[in-house]
PDB file of N, CA and C in Angstrom:
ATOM      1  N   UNK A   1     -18.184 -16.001  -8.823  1.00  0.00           N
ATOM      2  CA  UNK A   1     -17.618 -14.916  -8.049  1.00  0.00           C
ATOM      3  C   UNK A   1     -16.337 -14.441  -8.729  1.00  0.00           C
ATOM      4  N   UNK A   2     -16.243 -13.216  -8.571  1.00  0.00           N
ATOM      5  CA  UNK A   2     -15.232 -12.286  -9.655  1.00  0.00           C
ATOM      6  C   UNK A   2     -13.667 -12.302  -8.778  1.00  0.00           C
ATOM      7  N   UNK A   3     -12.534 -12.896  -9.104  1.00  0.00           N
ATOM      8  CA  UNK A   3     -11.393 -12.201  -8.253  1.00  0.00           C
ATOM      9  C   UNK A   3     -10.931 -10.627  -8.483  1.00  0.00           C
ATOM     10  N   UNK A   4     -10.943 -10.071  -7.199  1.00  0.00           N
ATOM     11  CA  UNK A   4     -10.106  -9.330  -7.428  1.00  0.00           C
ATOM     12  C   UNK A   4      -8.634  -8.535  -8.153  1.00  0.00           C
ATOM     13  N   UNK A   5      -8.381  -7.766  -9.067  1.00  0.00           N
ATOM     14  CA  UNK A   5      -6.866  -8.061  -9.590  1.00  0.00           C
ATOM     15  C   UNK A   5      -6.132  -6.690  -8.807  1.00  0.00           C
ATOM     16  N   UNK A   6      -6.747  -5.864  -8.161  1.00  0.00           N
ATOM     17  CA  UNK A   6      -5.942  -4.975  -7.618  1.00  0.00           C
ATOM     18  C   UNK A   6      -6.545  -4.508  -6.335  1.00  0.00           C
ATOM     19  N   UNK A   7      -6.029  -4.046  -5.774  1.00  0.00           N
ATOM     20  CA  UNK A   7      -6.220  -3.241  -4.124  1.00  0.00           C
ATOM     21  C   UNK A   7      -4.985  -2.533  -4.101  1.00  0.00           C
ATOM     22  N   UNK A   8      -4.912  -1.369  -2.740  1.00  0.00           N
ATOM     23  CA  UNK A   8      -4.159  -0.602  -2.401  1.00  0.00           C
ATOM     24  C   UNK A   8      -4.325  -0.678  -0.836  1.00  0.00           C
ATOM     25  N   UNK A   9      -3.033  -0.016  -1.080  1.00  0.00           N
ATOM     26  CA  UNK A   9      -2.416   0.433   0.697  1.00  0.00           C
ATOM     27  C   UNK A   9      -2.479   1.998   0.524  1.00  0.00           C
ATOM     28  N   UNK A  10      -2.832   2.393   1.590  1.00  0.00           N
ATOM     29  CA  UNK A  10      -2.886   4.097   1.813  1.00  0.00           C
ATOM     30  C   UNK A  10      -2.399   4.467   3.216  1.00  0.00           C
ATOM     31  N   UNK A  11      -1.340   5.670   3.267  1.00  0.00           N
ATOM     32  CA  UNK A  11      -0.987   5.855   4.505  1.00  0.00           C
ATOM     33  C   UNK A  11      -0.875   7.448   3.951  1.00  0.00           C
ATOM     34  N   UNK A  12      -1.045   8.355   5.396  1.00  0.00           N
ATOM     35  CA  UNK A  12       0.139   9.732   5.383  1.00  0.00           C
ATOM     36  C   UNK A  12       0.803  10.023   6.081  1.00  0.00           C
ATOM     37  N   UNK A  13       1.567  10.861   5.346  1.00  0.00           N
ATOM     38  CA  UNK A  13       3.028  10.982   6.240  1.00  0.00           C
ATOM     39  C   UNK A  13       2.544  12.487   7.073  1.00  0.00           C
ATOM     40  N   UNK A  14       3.838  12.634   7.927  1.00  0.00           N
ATOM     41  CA  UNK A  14       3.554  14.044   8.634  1.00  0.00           C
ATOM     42  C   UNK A  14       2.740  15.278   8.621  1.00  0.00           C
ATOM     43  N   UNK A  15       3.044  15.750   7.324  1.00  0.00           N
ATOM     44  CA  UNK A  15       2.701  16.544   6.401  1.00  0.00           C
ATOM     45  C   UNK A  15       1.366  16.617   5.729  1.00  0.00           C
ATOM     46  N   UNK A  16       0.790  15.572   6.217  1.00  0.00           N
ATOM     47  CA  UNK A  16      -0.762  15.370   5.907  1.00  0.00           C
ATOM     48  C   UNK A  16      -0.978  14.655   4.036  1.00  0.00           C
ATOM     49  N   UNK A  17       0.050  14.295   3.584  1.00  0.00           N
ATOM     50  CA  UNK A  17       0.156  13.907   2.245  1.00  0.00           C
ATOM     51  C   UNK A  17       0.136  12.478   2.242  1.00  0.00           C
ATOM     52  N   UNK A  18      -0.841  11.999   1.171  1.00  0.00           N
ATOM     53  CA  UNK A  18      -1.413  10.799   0.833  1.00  0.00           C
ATOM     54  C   UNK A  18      -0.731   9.862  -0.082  1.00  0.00           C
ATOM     55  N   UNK A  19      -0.222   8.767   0.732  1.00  0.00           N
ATOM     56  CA  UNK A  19       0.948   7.615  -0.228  1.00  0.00           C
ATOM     57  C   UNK A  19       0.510   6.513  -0.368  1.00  0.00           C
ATOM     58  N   UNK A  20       0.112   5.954  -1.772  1.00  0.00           N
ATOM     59  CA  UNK A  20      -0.527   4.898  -1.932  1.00  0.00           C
ATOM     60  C   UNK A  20       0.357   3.920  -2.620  1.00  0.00           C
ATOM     61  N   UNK A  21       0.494   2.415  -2.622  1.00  0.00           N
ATOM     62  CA  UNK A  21       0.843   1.460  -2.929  1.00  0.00           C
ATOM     63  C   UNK A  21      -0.253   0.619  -3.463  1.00  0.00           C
ATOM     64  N   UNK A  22      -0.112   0.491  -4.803  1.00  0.00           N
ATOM     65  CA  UNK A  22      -0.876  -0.613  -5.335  1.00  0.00           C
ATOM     66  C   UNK A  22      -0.225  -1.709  -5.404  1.00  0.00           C
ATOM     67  N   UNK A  23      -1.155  -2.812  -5.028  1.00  0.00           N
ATOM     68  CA  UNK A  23      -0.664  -4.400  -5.309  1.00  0.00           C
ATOM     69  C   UNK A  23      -1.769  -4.962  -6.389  1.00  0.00           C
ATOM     70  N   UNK A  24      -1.053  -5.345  -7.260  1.00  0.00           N
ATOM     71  CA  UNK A  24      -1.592  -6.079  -8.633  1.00  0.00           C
ATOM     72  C   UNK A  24      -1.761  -7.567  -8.781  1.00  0.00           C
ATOM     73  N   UNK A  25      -2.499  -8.451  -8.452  1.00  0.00           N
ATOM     74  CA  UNK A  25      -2.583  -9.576  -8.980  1.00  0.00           C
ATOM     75  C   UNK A  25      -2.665 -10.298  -9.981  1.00  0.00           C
ATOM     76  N   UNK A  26      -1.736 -11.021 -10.886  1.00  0.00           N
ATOM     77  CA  UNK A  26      -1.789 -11.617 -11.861  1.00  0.00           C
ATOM     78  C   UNK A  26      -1.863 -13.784 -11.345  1.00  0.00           C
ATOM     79  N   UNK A  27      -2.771 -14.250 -11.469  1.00  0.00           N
ATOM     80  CA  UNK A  27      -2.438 -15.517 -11.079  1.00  0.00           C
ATOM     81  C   UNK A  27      -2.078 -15.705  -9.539  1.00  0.00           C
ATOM     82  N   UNK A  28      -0.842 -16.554  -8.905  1.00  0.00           N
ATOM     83  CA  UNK A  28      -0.700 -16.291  -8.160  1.00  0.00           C
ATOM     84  C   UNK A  28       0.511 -15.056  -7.357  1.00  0.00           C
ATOM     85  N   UNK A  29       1.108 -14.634  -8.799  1.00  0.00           N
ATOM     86  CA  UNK A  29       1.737 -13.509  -8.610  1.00  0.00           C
ATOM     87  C   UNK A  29       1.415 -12.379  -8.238  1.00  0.00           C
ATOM     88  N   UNK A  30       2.292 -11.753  -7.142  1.00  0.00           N
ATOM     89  CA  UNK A  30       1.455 -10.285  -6.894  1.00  0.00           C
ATOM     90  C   UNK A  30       2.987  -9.176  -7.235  1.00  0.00           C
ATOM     91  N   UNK A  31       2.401  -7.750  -8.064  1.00  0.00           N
ATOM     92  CA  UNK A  31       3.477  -6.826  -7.874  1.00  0.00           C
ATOM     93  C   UNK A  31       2.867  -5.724  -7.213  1.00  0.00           C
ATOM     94  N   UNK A  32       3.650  -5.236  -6.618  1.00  0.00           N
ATOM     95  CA  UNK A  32       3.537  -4.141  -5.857  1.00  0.00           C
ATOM     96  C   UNK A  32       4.437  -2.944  -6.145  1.00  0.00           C
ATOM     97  N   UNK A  33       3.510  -1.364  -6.364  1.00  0.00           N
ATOM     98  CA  UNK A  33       3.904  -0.225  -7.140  1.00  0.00           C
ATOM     99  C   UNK A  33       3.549   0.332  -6.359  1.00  0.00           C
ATOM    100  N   UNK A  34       4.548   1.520  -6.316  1.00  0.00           N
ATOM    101  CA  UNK A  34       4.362   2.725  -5.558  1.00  0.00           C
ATOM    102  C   UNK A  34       3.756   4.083  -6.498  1.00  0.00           C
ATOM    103  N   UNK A  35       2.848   4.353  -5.801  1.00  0.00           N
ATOM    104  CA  UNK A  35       2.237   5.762  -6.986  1.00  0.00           C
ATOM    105  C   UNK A  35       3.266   6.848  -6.840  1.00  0.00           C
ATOM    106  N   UNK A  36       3.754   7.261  -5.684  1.00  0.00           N
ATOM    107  CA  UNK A  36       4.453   8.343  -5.145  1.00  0.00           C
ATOM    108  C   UNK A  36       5.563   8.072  -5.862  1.00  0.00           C
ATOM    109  N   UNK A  37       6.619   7.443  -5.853  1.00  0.00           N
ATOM    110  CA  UNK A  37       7.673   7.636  -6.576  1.00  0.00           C
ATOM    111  C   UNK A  37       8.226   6.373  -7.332  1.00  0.00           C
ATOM    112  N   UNK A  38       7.471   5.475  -7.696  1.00  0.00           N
ATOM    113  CA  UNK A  38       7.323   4.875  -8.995  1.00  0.00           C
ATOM    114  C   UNK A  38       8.159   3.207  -8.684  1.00  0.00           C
ATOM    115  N   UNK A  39       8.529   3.362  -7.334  1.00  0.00           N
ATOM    116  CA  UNK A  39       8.897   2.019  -6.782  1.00  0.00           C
ATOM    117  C   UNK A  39       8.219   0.398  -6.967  1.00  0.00           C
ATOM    118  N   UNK A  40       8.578  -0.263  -8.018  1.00  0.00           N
ATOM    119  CA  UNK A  40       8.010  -1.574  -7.776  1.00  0.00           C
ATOM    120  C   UNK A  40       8.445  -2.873  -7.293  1.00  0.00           C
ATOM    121  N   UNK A  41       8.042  -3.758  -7.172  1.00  0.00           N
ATOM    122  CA  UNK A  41       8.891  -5.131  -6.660  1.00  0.00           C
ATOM    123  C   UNK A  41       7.857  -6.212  -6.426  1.00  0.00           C
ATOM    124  N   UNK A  42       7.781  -7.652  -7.161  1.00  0.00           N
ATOM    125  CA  UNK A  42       7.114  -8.692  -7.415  1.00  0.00           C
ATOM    126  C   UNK A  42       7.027  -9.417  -5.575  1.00  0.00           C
ATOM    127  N   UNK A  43       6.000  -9.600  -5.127  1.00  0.00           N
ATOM    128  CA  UNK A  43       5.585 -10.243  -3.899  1.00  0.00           C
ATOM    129  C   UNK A  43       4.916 -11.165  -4.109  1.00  0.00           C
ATOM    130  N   UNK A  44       4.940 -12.520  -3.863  1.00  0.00           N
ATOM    131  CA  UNK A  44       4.545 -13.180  -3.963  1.00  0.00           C
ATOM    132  C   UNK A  44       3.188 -14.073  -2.183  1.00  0.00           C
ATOM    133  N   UNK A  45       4.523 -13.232  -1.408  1.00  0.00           N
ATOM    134  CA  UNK A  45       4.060 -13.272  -0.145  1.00  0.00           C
ATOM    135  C   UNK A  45       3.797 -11.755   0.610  1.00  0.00           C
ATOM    136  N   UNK A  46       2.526 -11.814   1.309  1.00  0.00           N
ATOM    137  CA  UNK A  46       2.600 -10.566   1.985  1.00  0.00           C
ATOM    138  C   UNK A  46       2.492  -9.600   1.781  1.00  0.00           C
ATOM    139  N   UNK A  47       2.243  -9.328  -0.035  1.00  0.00           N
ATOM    140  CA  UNK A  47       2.673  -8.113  -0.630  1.00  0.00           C
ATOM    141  C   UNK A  47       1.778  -6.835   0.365  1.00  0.00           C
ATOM    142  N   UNK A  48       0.645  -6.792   1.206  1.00  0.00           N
ATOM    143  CA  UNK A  48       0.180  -5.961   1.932  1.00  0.00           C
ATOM    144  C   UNK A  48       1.346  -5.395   2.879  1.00  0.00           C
ATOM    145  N   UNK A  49       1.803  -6.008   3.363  1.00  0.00           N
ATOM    146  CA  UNK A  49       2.925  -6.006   4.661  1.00  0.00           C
ATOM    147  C   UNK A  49       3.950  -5.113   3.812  1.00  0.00           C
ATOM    148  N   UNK A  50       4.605  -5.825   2.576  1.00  0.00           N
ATOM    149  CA  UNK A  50       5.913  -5.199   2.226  1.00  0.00           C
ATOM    150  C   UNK A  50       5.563  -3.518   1.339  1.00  0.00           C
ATOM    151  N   UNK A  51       3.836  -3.754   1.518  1.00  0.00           N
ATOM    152  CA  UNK A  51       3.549  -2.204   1.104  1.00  0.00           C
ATOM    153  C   UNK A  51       3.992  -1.335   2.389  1.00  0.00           C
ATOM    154  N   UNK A  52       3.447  -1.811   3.029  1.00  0.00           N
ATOM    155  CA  UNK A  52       3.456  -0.643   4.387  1.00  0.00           C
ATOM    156  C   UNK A  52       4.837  -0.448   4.762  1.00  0.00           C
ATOM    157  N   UNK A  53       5.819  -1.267   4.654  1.00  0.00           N
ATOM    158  CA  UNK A  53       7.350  -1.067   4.763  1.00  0.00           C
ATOM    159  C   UNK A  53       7.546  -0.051   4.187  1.00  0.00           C
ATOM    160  N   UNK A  54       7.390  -0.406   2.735  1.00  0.00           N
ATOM    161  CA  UNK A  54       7.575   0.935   2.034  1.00  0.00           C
ATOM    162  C   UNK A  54       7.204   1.906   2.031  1.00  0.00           C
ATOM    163  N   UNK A  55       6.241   2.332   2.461  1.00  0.00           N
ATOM    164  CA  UNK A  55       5.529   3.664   2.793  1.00  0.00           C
ATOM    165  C   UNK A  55       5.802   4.310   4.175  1.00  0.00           C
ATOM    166  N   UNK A  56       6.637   3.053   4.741  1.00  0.00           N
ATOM    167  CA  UNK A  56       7.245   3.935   6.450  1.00  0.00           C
ATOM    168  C   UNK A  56       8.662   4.345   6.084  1.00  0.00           C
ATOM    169  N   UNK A  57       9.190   3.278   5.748  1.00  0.00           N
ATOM    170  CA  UNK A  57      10.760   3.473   5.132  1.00  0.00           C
ATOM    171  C   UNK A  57      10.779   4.393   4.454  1.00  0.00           C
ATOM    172  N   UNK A  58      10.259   4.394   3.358  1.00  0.00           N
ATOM    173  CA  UNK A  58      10.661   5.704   2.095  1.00  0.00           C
ATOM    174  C   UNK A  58       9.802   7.081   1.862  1.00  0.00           C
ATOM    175  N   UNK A  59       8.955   7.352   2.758  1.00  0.00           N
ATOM    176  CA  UNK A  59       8.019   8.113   2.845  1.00  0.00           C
ATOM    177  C   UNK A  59       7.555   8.155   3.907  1.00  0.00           C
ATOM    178  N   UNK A  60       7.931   7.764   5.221  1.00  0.00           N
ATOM    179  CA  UNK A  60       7.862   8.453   6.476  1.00  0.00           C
ATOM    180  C   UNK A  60       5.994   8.361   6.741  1.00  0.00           C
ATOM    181  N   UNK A  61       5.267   7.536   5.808  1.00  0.00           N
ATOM    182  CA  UNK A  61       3.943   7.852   5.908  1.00  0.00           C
ATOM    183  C   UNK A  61       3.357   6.439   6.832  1.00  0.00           C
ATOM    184  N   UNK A  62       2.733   6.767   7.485  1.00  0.00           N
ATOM    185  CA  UNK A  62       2.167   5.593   8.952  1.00  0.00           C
ATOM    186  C   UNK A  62       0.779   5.629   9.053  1.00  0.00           C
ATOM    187  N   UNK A  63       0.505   6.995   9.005  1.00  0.00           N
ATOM    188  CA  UNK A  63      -1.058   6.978   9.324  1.00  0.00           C
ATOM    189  C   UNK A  63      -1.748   6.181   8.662  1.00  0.00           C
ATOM    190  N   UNK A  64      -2.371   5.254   9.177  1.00  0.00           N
ATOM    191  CA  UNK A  64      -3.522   4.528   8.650  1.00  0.00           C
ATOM    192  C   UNK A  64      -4.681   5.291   8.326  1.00  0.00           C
ATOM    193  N   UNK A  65      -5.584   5.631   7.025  1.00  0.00           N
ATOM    194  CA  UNK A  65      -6.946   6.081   6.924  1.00  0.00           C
ATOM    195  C   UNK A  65      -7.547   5.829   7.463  1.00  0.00           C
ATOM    196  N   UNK A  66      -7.916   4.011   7.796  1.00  0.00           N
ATOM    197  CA  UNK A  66      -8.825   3.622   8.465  1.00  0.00           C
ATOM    198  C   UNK A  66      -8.577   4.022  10.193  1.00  0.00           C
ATOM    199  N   UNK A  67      -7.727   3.551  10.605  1.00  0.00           N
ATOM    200  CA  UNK A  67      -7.364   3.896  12.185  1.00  0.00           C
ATOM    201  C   UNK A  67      -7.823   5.126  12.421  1.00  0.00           C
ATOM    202  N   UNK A  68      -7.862   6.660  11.550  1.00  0.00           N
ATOM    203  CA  UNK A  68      -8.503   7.552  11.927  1.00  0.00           C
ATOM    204  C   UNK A  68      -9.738   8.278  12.326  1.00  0.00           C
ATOM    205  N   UNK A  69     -10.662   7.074  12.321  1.00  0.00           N
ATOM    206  CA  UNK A  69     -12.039   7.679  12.330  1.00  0.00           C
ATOM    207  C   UNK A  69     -12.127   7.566  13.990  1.00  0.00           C
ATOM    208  N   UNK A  70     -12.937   8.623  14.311  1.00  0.00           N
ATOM    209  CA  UNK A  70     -13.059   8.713  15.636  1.00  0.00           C
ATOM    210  C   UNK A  70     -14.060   7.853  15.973  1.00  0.00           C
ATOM    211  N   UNK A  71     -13.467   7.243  17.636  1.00  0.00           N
ATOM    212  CA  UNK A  71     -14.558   6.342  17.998  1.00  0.00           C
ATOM    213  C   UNK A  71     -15.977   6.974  18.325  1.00  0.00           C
ATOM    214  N   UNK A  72     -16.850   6.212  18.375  1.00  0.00           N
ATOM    215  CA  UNK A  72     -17.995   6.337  18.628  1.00  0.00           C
ATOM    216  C   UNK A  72     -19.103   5.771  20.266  1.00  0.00           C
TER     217      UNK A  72
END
């Protein structure tokens, strides 16, 4: 079975604009990059969590993609 070395966080802000955070796995190190304005910082813990900080804090962006699909 293959590990994973990357995933993302996706949110939008007000404005309907799309802010993504990649988290990179190397080993048990993880870094986490911002596409939008080029923000990075090594997580070792949580790095999902300290994406979404960043994307509320510095970009005002919350919306979850997934949370938007209408129920059924």
């Amino acid at each position: 079975m293959s590990q994973i070395d990357e995933s993302k966080v996706s949110r939008w802000d007000q404005h309907g604009r799309e802010h993504v955070v990649r988290v990179q796995r190397t080993g048990v190190q993880r870094t986490i990059k911002c596409d939008t304005c080029g923000w990075q910082k090594g997580a070792q813990f949580l790095p999902w969590l300290k994406a979404e900080e960043h994307l509320a804090e510095s970009h005002q962006a919350t919306v979850d993609p997934a949370g938007t699909q209408p129920s059924r």
